[in-house]
C-alpha atoms as a PDB file:
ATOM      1  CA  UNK A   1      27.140   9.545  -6.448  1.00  0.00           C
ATOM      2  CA  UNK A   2      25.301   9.607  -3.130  1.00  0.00           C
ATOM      3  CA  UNK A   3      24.462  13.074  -0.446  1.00  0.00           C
ATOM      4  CA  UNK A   4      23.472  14.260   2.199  1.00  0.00           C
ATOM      5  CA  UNK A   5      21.831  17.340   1.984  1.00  0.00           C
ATOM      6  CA  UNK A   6      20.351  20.610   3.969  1.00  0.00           C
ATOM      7  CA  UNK A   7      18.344  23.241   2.251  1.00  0.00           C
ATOM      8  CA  UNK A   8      17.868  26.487   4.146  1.00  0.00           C
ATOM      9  CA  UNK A   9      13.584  27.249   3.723  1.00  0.00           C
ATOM     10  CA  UNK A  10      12.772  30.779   6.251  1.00  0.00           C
ATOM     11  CA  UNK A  11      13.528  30.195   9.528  1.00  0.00           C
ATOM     12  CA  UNK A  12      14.231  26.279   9.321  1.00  0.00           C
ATOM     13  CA  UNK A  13      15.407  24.119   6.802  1.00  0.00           C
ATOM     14  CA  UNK A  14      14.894  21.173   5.161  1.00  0.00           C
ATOM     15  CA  UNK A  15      16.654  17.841   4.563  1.00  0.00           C
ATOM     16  CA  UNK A  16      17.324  16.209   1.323  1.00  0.00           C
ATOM     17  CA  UNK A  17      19.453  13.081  -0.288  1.00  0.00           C
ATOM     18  CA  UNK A  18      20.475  12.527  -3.883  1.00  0.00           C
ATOM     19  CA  UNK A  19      22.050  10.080  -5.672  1.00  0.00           C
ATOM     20  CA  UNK A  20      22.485   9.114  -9.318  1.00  0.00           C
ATOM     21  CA  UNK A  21      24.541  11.253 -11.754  1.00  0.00           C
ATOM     22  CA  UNK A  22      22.074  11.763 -15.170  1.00  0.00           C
ATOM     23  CA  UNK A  23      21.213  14.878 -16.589  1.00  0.00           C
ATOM     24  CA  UNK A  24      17.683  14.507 -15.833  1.00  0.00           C
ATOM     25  CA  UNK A  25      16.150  15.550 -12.559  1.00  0.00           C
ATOM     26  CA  UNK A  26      13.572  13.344 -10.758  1.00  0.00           C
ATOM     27  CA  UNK A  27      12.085  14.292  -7.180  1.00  0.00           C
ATOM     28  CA  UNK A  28      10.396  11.860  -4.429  1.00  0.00           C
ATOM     29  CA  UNK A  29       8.293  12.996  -1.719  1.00  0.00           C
ATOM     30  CA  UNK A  30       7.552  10.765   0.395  1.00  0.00           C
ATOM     31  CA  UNK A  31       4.593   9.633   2.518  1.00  0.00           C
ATOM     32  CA  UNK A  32       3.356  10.758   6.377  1.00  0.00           C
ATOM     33  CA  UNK A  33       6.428   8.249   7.463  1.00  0.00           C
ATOM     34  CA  UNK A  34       8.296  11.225   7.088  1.00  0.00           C
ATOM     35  CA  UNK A  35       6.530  12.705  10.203  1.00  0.00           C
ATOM     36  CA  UNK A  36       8.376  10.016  12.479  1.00  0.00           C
ATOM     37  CA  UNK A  37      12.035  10.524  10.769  1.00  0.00           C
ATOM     38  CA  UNK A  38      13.872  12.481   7.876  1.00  0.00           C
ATOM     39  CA  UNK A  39      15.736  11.169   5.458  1.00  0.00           C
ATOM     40  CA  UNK A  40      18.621  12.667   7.051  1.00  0.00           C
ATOM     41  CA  UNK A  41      22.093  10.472   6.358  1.00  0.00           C
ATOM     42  CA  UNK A  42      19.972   7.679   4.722  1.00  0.00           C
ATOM     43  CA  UNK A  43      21.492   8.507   0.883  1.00  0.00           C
ATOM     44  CA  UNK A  44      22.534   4.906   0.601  1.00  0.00           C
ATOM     45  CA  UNK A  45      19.903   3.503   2.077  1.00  0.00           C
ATOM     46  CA  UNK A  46      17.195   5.068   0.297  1.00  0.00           C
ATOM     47  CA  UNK A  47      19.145   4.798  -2.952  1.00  0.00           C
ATOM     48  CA  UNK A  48      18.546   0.756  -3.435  1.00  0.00           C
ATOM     49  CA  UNK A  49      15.032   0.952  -5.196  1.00  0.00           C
ATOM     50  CA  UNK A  50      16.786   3.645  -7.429  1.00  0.00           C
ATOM     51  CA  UNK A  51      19.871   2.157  -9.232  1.00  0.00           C
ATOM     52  CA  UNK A  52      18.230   1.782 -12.485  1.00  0.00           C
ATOM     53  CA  UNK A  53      17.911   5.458 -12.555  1.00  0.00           C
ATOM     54  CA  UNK A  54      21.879   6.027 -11.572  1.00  0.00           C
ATOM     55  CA  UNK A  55      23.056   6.844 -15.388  1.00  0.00           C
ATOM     56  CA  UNK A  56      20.026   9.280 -16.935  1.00  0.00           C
ATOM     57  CA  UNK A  57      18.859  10.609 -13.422  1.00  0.00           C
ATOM     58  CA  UNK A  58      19.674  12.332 -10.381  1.00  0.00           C
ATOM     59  CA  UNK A  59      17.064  11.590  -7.963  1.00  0.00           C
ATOM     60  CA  UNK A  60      16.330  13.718  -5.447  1.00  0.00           C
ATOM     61  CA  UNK A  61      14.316  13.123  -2.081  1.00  0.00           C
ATOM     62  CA  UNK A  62      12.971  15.662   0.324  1.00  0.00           C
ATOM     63  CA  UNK A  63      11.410  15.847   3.909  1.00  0.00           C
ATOM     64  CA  UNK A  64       9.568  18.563   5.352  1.00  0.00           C
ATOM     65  CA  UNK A  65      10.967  21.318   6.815  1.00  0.00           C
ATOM     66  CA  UNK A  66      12.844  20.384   9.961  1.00  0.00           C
ATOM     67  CA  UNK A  67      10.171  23.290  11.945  1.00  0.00           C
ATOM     68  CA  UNK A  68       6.542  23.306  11.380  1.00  0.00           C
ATOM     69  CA  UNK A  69       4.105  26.284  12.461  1.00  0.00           C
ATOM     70  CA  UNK A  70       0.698  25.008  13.782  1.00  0.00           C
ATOM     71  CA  UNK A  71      -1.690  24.865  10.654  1.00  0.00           C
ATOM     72  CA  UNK A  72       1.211  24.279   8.508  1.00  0.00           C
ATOM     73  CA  UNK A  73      -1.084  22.779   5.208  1.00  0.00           C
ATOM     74  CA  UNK A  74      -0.751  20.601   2.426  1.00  0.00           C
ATOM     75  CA  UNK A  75      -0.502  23.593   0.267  1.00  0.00           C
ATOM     76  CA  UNK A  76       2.237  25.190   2.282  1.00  0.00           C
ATOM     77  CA  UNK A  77       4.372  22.257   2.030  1.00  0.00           C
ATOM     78  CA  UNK A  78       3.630  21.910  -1.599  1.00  0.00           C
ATOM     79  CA  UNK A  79       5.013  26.189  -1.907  1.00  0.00           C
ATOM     80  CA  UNK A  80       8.274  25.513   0.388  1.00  0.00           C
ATOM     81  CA  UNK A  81       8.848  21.850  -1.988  1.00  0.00           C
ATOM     82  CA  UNK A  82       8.905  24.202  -5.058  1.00  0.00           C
ATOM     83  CA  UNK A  83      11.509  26.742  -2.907  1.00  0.00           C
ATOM     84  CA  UNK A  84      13.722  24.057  -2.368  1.00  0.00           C
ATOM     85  CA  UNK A  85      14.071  22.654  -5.623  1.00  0.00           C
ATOM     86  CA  UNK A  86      15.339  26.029  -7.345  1.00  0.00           C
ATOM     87  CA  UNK A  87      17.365  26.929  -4.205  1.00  0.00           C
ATOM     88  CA  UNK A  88      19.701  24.116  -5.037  1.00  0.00           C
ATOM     89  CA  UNK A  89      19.413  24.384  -8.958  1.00  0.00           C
ATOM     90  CA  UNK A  90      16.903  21.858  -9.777  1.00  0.00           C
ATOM     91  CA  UNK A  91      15.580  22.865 -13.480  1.00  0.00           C
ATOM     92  CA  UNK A  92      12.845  21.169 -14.569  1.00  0.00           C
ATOM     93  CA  UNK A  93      11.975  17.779 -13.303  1.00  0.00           C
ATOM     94  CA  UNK A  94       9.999  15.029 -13.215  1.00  0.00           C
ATOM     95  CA  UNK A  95       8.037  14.340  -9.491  1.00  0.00           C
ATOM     96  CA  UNK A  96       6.830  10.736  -8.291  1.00  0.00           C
ATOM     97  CA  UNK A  97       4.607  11.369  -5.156  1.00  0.00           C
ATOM     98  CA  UNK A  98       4.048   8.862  -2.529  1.00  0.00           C
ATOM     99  CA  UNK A  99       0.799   8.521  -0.233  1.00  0.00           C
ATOM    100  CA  UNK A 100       1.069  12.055   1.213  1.00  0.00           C
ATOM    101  CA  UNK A 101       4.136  12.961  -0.781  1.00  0.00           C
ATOM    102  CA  UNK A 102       1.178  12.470  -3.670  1.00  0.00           C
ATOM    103  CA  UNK A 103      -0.825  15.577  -2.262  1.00  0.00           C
ATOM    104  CA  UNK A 104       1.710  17.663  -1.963  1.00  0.00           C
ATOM    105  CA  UNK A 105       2.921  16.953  -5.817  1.00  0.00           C
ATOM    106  CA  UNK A 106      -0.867  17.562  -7.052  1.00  0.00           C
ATOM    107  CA  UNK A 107      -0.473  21.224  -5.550  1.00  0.00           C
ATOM    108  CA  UNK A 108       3.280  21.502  -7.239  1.00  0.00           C
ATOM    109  CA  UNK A 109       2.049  20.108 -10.905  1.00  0.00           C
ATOM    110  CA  UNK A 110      -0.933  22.217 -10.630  1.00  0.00           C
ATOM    111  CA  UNK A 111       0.788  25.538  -9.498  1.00  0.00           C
ATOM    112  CA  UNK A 112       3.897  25.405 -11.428  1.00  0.00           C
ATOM    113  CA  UNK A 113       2.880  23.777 -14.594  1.00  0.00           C
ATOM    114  CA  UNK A 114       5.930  25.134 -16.586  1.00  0.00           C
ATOM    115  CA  UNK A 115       8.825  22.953 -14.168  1.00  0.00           C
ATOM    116  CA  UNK A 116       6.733  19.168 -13.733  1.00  0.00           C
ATOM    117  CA  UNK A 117       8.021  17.499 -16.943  1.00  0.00           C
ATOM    118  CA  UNK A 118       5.901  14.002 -15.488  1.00  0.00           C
ATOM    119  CA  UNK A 119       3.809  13.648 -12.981  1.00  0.00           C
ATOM    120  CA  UNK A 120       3.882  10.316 -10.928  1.00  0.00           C
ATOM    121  CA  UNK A 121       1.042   9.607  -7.979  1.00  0.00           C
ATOM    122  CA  UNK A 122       1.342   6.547  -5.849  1.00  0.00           C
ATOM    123  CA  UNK A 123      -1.173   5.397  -3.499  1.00  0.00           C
ATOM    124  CA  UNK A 124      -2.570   9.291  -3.082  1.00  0.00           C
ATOM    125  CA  UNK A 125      -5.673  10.438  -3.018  1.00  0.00           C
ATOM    126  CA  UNK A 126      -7.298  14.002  -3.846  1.00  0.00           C
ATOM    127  CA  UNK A 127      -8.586  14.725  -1.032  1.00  0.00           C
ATOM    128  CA  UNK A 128      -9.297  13.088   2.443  1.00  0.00           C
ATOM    129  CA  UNK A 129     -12.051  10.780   1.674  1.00  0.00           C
ATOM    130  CA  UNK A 130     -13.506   9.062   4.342  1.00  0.00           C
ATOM    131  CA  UNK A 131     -10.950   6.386   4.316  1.00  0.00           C
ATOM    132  CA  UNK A 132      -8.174   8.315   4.111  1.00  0.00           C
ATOM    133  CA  UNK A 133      -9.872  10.445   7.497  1.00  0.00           C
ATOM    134  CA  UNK A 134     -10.405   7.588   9.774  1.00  0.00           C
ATOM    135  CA  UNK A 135      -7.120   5.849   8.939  1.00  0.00           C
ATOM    136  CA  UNK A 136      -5.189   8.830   9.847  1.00  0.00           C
ATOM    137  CA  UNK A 137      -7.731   9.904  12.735  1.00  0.00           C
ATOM    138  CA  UNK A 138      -6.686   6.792  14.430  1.00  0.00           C
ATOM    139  CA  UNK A 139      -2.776   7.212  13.888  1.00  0.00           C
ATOM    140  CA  UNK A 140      -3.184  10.756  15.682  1.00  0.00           C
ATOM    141  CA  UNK A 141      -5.124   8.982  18.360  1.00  0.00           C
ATOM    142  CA  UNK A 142      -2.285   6.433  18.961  1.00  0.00           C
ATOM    143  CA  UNK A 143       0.141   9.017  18.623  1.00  0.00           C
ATOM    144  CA  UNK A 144      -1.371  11.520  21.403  1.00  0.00           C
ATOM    145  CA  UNK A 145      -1.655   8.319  23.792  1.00  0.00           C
ATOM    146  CA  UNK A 146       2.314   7.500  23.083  1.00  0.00           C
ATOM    147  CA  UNK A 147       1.107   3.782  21.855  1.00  0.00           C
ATOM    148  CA  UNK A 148       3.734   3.562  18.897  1.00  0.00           C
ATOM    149  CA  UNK A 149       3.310   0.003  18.800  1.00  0.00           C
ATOM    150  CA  UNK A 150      -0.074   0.416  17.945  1.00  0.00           C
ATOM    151  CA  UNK A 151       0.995   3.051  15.678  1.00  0.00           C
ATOM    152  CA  UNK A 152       2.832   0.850  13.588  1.00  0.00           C
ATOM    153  CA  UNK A 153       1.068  -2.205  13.461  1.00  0.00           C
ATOM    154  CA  UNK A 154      -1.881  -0.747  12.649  1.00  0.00           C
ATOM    155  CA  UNK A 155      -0.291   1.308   9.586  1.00  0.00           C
ATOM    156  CA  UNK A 156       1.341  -2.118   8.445  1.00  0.00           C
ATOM    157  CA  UNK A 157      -2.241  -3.578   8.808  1.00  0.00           C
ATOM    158  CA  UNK A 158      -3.383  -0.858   6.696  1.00  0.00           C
ATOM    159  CA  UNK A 159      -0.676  -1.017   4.290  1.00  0.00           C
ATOM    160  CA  UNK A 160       0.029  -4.637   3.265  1.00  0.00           C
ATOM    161  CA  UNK A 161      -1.404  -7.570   1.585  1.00  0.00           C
ATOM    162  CA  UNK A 162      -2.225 -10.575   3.891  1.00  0.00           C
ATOM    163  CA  UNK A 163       0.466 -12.413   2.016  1.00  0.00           C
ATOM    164  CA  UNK A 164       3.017  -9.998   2.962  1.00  0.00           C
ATOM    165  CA  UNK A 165       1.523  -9.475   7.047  1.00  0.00           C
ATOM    166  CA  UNK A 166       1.586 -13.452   7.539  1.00  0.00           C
ATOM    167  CA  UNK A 167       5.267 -13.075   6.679  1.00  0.00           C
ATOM    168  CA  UNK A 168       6.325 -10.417   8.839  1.00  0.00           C
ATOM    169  CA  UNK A 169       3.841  -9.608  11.603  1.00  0.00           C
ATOM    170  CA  UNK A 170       5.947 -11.296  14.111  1.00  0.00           C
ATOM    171  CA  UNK A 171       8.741  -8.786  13.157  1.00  0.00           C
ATOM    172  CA  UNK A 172       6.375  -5.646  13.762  1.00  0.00           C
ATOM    173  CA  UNK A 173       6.931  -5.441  17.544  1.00  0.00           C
ATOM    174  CA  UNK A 174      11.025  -5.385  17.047  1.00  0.00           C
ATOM    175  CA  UNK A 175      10.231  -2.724  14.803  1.00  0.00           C
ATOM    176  CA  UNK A 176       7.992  -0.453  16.684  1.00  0.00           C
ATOM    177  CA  UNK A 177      10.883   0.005  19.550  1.00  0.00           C
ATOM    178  CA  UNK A 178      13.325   0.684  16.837  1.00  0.00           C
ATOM    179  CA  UNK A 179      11.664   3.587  15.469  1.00  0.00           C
ATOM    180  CA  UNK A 180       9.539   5.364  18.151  1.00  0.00           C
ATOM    181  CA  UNK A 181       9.958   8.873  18.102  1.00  0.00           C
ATOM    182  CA  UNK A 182      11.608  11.706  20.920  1.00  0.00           C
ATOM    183  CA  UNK A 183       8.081  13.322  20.566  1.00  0.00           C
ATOM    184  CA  UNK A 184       5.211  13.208  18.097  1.00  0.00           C
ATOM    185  CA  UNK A 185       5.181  16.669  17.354  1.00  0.00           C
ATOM    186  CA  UNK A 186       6.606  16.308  13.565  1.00  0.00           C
ATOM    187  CA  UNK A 187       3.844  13.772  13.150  1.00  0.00           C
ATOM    188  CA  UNK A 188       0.642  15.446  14.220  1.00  0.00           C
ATOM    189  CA  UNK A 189       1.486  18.467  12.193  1.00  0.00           C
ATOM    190  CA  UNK A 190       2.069  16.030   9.019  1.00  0.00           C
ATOM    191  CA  UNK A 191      -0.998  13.939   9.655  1.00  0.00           C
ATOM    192  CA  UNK A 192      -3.065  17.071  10.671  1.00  0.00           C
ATOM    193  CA  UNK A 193      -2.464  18.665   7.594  1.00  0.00           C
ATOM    194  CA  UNK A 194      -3.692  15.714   5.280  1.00  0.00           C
ATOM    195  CA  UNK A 195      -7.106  15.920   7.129  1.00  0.00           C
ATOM    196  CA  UNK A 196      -7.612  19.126   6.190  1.00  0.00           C
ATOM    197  CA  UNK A 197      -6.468  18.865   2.203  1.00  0.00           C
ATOM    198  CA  UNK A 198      -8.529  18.864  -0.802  1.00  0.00           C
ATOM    199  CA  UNK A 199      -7.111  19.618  -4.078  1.00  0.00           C
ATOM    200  CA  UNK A 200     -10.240  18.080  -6.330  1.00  0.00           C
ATOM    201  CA  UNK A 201     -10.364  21.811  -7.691  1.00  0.00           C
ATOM    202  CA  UNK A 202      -6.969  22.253  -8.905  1.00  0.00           C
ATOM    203  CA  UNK A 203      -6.390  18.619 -10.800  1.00  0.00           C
ATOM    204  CA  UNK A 204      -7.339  20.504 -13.944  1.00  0.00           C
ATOM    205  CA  UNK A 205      -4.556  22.439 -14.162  1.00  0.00           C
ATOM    206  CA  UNK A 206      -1.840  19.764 -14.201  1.00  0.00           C
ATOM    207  CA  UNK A 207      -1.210  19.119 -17.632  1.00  0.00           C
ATOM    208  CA  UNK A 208       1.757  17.404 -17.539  1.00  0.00           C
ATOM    209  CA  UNK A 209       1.573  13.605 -18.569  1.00  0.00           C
ATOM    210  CA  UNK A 210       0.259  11.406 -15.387  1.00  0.00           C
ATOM    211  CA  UNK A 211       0.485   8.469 -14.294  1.00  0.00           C
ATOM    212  CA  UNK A 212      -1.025   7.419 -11.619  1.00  0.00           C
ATOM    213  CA  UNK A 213      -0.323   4.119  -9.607  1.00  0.00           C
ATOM    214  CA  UNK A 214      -2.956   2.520  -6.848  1.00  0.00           C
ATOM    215  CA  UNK A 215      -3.205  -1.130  -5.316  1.00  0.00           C
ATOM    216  CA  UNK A 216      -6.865  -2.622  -5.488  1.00  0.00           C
ATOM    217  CA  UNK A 217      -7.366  -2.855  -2.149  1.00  0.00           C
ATOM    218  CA  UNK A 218      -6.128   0.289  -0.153  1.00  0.00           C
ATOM    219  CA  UNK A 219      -7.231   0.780   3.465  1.00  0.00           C
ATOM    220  CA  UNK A 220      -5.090   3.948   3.784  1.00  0.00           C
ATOM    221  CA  UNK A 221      -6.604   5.931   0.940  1.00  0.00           C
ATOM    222  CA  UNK A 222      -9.690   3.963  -0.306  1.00  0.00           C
ATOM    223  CA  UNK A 223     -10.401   2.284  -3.410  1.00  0.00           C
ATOM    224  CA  UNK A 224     -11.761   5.026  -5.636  1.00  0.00           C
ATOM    225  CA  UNK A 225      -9.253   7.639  -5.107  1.00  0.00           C
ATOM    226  CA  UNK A 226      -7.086   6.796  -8.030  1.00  0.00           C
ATOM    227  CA  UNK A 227     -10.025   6.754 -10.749  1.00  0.00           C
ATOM    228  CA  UNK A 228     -11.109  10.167  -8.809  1.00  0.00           C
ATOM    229  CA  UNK A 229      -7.777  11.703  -9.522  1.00  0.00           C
ATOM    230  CA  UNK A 230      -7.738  10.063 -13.543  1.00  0.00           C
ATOM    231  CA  UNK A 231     -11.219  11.541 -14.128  1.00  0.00           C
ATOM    232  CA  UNK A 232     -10.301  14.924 -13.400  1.00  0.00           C
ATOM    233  CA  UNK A 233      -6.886  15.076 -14.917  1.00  0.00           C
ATOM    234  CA  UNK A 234      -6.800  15.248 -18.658  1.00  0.00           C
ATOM    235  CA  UNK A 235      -5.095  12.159 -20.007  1.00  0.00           C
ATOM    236  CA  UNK A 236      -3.412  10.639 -16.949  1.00  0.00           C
ATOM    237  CA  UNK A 237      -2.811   6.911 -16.995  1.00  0.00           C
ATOM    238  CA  UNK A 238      -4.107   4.686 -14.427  1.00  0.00           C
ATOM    239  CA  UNK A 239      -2.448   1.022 -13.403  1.00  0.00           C
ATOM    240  CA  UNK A 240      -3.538  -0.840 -10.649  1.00  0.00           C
ATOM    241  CA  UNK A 241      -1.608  -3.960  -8.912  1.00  0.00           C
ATOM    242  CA  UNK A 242      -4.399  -6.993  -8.065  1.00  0.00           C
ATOM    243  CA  UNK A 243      -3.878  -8.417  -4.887  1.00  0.00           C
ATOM    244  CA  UNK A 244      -1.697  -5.290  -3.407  1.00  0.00           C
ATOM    245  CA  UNK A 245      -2.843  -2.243  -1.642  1.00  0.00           C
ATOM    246  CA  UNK A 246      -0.849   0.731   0.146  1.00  0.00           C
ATOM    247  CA  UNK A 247       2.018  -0.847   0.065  1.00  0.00           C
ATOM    248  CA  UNK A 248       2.168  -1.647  -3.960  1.00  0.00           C
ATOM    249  CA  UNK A 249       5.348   0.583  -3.410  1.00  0.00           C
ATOM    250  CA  UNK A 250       7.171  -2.078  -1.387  1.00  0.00           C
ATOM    251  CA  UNK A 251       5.534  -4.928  -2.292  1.00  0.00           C
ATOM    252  CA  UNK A 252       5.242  -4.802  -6.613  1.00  0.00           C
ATOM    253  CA  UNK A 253       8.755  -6.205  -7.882  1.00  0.00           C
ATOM    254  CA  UNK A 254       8.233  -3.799 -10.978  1.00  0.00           C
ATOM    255  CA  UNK A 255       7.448  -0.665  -9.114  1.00  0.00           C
ATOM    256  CA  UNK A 256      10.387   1.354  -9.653  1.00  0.00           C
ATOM    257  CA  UNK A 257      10.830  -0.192 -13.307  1.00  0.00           C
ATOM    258  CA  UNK A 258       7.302   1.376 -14.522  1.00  0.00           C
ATOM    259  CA  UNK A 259       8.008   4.717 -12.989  1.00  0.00           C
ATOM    260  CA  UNK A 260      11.332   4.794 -14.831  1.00  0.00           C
ATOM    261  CA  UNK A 261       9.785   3.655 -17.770  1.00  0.00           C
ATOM    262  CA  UNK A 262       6.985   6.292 -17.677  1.00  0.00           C
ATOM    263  CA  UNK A 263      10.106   9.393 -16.810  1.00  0.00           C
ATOM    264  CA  UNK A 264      11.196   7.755 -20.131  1.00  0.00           C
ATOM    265  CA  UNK A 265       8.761   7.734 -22.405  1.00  0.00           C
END
């Protein structure tokens, strides 16, 4: 079973997709991609990397909320993820955080303890280190000038192993005027809001098990953010992929296979 859905949060709302048909809940945020489009009407789509989870799980993946306010933080999003999921009758569950989608599930686990069942952080970071802060200084630079193609060759740059970028480079400009943007508004709030988060304080409350999944050589968040994260949350596990970085997500054929395994365990 595959939707799309719409979740009323204040004066906006906020779109979701689900597919699968288990008994047991999982949730995906998703990273600052989300700041350039939704997943609105993309249920089959974004249900591929998922089908293992079809019979146990229904998997559930948000956006932000559709409106914004100016300052909107981290935190906030993390407070209007947890509305969402119990206005549409989402129990407990377990929460696999992408890139920024991982800061917002460190507030979530850490504030609402009782609901995370496992606790899943890809390519994240605790707060915004240094490489986290020029990588995504430069994507609001790019975005305020309108260059989208820079935009997204440089994120692919800063995503991907070399393997992967001599194979598809030439495909990057195609891309770029597929997916720019009416405006960049959605963006700058997103990307704004992960320069200004730090949530090294609150990793001791999350007490759920962790697992926590990096490549070895991230340009987006930096090397040492996952063994920052593992040292200050009791008991998490820590794998990292050789040769991958940012990217691990798309890139690792067994990506999807050890989260499941880890929501199963």
């Amino acid at each position: 079973m595959r939707k799309n859905g719409c979740v009323k949060i204040g004066d906006t709302d906020m779109y979701y997709v689900s597919f699968g048909s288990g008994s047991k809940s999982l949730i995906v945020l998703p990273g600052l991609s989300d700041g350039l489009a939704t997943v609105k009407g993309k249920a089959w789509i974004l249900s591929l990397p998922y089908r293992k989870f079809f019979r146990d799980y229904t998997v559930y993946m948000f956006s932000r909320k559709n409106r914004m306010p100016e300052g909107y933080t981290i935190r906030d999003m993390a407070h209007d993820q947890f509305l969402a999921a119990q206005k549409i009758g989402i129990g407990q569950f377990c929460l696999l955080g992408v890139s920024q989608g991982g800061m917002i599930s460190q507030y979530i686990a850490a504030d609402h303890p009782e609901i995370v069942k496992k606790l899943i952080l890809a390519v994240t970071a605790p707060y915004a280190n240094s490489v986290a802060h020029n990588a995504v200084s430069g994507w609001i630079d790019m975005a305020k000038r309108g260059d989208h193609r820079a935009l997204m060759e440089d994120t692919a740059e800063k995503m991907y192993s070399e393997k992967y970028l001599r194979k598809n480079r030439k495909y990057f400009p195609v891309l770029a005027g597929l997916t720019k943007p009416s405006d960049y508004d959605r963006f700058m709030k997103n990307a704004c809001a992960i320069l200004g988060f730090d949530a090294r304080d609150e990793l001791s409350k999350i007490t759920c098990p962790t697992l926590i999944i990096a490549g070895e050589n991230d340009k987006t968040v930096g090397n040492d953010a996952p063994y920052e994260m593992s040292k200050r949350i009791a008991d998490s596990e820590i794998y990292v992929y050789e040769g991958l970085g940012h990217g691990a997500y798309d890139e690792a054929g067994d990506f999807y296979d050890r989260v499941l395994e880890f929501c199963d365990k």
